[in-house]
N, C-alpha and C. Protein backbone atom coordinates (compact mmCIF):
# COMPACT_ATOMS: atom_id res chain seq x y z
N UNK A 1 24.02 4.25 34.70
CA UNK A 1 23.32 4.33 35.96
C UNK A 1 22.72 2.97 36.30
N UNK A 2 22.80 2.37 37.69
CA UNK A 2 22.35 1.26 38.12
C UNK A 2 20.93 1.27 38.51
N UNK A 3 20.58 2.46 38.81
CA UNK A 3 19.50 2.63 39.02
C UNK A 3 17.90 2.49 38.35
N UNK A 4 18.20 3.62 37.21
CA UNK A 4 16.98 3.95 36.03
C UNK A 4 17.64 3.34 34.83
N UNK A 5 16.44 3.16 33.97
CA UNK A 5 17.19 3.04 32.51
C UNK A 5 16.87 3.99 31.59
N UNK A 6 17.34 3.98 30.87
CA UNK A 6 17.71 5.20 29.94
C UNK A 6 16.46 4.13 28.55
N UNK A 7 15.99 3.92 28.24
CA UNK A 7 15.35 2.99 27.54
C UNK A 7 14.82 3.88 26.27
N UNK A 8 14.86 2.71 24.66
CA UNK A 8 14.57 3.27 23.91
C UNK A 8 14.33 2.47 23.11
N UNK A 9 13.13 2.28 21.85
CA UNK A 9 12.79 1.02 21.02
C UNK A 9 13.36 1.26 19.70
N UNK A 10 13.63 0.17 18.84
CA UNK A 10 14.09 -0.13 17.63
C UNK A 10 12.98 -1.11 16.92
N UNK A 11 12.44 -0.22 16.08
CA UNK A 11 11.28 -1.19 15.18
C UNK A 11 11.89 -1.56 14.03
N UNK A 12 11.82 -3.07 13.40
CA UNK A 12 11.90 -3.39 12.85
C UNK A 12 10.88 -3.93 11.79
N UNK A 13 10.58 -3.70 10.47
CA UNK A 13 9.65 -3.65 9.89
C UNK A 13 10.32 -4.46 7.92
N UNK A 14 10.38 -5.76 7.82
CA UNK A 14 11.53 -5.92 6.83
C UNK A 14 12.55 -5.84 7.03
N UNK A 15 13.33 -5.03 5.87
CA UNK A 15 14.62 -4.55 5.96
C UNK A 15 14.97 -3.45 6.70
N UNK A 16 13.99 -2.69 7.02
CA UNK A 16 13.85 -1.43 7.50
C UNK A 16 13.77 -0.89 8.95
N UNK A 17 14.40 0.01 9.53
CA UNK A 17 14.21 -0.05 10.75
C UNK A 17 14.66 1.37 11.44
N UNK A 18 14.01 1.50 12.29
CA UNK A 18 13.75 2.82 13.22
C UNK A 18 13.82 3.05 14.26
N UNK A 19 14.08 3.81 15.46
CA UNK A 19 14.28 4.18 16.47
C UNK A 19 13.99 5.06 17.47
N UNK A 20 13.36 4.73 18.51
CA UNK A 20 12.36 6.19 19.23
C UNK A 20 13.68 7.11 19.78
N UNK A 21 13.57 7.84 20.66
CA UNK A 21 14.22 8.74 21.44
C UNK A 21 14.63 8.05 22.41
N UNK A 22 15.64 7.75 22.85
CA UNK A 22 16.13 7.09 24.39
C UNK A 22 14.99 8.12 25.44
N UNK A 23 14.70 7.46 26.25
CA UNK A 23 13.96 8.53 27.66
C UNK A 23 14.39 8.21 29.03
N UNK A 24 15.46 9.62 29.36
CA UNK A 24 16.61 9.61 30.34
C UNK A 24 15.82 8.94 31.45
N UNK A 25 16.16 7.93 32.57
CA UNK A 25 16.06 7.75 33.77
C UNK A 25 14.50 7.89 34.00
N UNK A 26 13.94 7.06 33.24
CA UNK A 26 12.60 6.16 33.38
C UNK A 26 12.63 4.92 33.15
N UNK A 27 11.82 4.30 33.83
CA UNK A 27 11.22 3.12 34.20
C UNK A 27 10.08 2.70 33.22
N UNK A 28 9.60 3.54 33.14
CA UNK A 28 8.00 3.29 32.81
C UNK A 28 7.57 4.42 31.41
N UNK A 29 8.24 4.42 30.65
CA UNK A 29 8.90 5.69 29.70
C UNK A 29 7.49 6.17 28.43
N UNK A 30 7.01 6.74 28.50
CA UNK A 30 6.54 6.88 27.37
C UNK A 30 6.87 7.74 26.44
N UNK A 31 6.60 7.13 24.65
CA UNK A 31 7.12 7.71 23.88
C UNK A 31 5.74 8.58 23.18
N UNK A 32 4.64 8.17 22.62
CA UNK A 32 4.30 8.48 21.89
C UNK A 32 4.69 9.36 20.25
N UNK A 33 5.57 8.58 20.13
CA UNK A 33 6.49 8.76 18.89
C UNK A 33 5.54 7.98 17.61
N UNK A 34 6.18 8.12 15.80
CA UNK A 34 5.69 7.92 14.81
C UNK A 34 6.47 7.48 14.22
N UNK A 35 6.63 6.33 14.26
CA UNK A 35 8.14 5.69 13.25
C UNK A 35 7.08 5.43 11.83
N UNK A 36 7.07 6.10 11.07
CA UNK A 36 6.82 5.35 9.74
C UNK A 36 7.72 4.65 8.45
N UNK A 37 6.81 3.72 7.83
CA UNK A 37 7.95 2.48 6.97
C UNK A 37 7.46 2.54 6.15
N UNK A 38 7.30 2.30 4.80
CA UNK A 38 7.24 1.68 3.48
C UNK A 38 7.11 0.23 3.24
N UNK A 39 5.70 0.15 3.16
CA UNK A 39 5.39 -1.81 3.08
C UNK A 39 4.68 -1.65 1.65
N UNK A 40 4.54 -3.23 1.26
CA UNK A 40 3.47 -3.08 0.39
C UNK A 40 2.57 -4.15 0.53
N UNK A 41 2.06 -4.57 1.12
CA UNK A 41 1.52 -5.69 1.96
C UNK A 41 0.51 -4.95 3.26
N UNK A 42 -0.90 -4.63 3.81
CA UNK A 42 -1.07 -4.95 5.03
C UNK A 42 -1.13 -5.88 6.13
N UNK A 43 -0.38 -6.90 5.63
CA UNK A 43 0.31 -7.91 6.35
C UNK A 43 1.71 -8.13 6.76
N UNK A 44 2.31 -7.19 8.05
CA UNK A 44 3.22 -7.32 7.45
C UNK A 44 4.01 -7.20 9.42
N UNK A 45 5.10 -7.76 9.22
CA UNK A 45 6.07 -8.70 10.82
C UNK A 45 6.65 -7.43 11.37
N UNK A 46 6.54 -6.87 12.47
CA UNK A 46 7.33 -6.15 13.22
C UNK A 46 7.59 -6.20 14.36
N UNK A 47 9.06 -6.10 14.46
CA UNK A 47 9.18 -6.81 15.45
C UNK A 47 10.36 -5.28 16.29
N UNK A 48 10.28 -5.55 17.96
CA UNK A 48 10.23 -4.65 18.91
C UNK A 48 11.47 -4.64 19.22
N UNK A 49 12.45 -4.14 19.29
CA UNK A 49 14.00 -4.49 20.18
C UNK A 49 13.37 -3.25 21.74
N UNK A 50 13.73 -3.78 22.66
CA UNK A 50 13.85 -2.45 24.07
C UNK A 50 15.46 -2.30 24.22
N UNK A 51 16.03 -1.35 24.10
CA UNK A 51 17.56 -1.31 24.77
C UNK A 51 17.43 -0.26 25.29
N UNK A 52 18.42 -0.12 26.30
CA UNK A 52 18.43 0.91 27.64
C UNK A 52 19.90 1.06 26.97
N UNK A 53 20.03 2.73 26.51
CA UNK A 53 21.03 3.55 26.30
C UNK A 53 22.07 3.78 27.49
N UNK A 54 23.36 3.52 27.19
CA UNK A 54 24.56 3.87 28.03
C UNK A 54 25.29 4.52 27.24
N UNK A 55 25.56 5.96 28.19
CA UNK A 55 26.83 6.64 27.49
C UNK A 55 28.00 6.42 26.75
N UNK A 56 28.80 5.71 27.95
CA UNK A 56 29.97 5.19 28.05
C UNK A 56 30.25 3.65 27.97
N UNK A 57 29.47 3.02 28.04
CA UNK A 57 29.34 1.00 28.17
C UNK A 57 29.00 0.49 26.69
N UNK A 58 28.10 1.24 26.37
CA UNK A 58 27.06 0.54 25.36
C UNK A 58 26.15 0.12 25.92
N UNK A 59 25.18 0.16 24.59
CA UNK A 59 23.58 0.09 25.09
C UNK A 59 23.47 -0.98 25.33
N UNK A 60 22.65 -1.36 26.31
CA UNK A 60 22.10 -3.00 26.34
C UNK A 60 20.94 -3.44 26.14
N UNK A 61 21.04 -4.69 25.46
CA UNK A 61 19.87 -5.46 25.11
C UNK A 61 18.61 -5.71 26.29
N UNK A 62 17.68 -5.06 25.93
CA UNK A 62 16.11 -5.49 27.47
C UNK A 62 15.59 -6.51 26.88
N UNK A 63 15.42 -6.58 25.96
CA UNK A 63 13.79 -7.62 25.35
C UNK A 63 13.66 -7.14 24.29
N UNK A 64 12.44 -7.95 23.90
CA UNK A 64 11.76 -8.09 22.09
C UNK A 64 10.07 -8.06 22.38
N UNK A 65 9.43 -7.65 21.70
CA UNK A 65 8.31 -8.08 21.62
C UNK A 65 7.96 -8.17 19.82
N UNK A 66 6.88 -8.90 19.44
CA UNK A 66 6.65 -9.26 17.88
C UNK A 66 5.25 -8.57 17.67
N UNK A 67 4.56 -8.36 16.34
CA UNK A 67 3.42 -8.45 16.01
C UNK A 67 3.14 -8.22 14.79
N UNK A 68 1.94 -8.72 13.81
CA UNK A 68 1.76 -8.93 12.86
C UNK A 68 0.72 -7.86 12.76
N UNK A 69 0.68 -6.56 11.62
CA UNK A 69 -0.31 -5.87 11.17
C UNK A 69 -1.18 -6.59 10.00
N UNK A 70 -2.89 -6.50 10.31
CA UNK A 70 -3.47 -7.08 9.60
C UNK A 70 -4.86 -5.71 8.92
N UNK A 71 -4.94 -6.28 7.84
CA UNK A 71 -5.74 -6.02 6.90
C UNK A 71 -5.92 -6.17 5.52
N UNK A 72 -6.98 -5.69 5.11
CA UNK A 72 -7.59 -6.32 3.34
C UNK A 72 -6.74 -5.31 2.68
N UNK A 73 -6.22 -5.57 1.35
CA UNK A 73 -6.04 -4.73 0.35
C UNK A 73 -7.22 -4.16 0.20
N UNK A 74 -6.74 -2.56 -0.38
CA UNK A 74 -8.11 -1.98 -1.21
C UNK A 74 -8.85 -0.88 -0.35
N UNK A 75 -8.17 -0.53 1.00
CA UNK A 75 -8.83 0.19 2.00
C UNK A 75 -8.19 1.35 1.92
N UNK A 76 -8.03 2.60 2.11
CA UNK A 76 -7.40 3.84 2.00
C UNK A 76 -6.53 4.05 3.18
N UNK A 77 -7.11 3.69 4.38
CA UNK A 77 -6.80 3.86 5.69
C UNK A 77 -7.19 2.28 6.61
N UNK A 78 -6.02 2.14 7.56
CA UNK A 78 -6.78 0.62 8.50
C UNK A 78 -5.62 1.00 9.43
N UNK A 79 -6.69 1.74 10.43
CA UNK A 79 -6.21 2.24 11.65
C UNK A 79 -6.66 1.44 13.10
N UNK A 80 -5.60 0.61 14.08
CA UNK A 80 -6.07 0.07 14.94
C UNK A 80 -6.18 0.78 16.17
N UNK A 81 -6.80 -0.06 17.28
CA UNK A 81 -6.67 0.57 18.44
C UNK A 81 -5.55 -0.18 19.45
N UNK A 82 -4.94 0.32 20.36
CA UNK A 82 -3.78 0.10 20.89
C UNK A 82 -3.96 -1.51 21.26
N UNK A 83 -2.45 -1.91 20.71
CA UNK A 83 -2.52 -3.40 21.72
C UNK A 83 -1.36 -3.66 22.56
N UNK A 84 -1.42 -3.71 23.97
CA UNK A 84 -0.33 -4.27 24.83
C UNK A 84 0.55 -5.65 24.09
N UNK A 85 1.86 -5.56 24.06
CA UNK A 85 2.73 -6.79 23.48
C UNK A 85 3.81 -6.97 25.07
N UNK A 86 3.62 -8.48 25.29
CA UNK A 86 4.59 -8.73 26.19
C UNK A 86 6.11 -8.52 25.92
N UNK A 87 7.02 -7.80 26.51
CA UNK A 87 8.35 -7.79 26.33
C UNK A 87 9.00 -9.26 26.70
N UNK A 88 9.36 -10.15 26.12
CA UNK A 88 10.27 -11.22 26.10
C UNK A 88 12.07 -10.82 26.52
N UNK A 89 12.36 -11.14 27.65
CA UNK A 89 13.53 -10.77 27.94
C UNK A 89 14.44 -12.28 27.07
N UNK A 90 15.80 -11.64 26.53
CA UNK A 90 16.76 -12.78 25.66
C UNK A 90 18.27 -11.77 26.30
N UNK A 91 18.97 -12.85 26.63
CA UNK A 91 20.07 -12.08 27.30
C UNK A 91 21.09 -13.28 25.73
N UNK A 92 21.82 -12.49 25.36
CA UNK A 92 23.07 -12.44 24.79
C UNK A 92 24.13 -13.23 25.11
N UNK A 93 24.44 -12.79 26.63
CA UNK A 93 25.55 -13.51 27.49
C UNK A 93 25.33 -14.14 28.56
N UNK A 94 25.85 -15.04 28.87
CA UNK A 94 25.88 -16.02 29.92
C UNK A 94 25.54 -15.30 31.09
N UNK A 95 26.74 -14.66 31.45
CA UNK A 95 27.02 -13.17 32.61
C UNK A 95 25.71 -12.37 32.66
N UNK A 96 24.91 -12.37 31.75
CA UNK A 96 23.91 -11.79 32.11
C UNK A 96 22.40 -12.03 32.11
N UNK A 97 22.39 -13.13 32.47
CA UNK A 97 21.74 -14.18 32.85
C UNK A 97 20.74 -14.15 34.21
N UNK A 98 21.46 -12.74 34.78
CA UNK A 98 20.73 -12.36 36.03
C UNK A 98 20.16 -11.49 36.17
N UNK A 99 19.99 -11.04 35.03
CA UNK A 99 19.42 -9.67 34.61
C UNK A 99 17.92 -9.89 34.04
N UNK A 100 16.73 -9.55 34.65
CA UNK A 100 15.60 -10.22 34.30
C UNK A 100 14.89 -8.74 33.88
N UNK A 101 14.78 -8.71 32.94
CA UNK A 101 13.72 -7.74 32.39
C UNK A 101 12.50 -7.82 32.22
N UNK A 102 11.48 -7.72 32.47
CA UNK A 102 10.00 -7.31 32.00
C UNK A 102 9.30 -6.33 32.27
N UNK A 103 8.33 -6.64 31.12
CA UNK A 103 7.52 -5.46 30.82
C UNK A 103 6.16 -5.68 29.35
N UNK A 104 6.26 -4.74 29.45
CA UNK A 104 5.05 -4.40 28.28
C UNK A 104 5.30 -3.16 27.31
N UNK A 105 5.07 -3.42 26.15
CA UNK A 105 4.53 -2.20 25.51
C UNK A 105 3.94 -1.97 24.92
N UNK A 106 2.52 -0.68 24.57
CA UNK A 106 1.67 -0.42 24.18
C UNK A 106 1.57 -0.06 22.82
N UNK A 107 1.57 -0.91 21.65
CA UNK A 107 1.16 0.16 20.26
C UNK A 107 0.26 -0.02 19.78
N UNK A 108 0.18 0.92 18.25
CA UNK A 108 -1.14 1.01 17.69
C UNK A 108 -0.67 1.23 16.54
N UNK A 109 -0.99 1.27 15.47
CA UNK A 109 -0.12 0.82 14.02
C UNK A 109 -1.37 1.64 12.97
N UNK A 110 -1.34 2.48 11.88
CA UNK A 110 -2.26 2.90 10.92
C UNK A 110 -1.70 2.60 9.82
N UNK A 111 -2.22 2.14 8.79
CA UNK A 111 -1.26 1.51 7.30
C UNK A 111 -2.31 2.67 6.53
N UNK A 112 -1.88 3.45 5.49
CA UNK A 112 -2.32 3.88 4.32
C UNK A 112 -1.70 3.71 3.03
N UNK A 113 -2.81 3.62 2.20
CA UNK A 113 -2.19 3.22 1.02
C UNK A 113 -2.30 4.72 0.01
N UNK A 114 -0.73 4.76 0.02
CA UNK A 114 -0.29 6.04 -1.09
C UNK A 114 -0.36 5.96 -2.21
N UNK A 115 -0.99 4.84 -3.02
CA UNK A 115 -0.49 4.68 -4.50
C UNK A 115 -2.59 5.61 -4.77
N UNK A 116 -1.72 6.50 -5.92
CA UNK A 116 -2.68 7.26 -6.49
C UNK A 116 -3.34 6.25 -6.90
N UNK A 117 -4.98 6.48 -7.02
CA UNK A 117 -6.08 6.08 -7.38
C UNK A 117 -6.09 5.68 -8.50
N UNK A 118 -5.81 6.54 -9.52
CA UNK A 118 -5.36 5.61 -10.95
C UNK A 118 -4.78 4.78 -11.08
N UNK A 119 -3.58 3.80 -10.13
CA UNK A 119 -2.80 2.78 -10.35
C UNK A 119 -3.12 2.14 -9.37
N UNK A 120 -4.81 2.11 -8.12
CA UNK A 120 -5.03 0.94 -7.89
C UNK A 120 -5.83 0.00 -8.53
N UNK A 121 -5.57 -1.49 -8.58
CA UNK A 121 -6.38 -2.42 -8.94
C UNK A 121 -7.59 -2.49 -8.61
């Protein structure tokens, strides 16, 4: 469709990586989805892919956005409050070069630490 996008995020977290729900023929899409990862660090790089799902074409690349989760070892829970990340549009191909994407998206990130109490430092 030329119209709407079909849009859907890919978190990347390490090696590891996840994927919301495409959301048919929105613009302005919200997920409120829960991708959870396995770190061992509360410091740790994730970074945003946006692609707008096509049936029949293949999906295409929208933008990236980055951000770094921060906190101390030693906390049980380090839950933030939402932060807007600018979407960075990166086109692939030459040809599509005219294709200007922006936007924003809103997250909020909670790290807990699972290691039983007896095996923290």
């Amino acid at each position: 469709d030329f119209l709407k996008n079909d849009p859907y995020i890919v978190a990347l977290v390490g090696e590891q990586q996840k994927r919301t729900d495409a959301k048919m023929m929105k613009d302005d899409p919200v997920w409120n989805q829960d991708l959870q990862f396995l770190v061992f660090t509360p410091q740790c790089h994730v970074l945003l892919w946006a692609w707008d799902w096509d049936k029949s074409s293949g999906d295409d690349f929208m933008g990236e956005a980055y951000f770094q989760t921060t906190g101390q070892p030693g906390h049980d829970t380090i839950e933030t409050d939402p932060i807007w990340l600018d979407v960075r549009q990166r086109s692939c191909r030459p040809m599509d070069y005219h294709l200007f994407v922006s936007g924003r998206i809103k997250v909020s990130w909670k790290l807990e630490d699972i290691t039983p109490r007896e095996f923290r430092s």
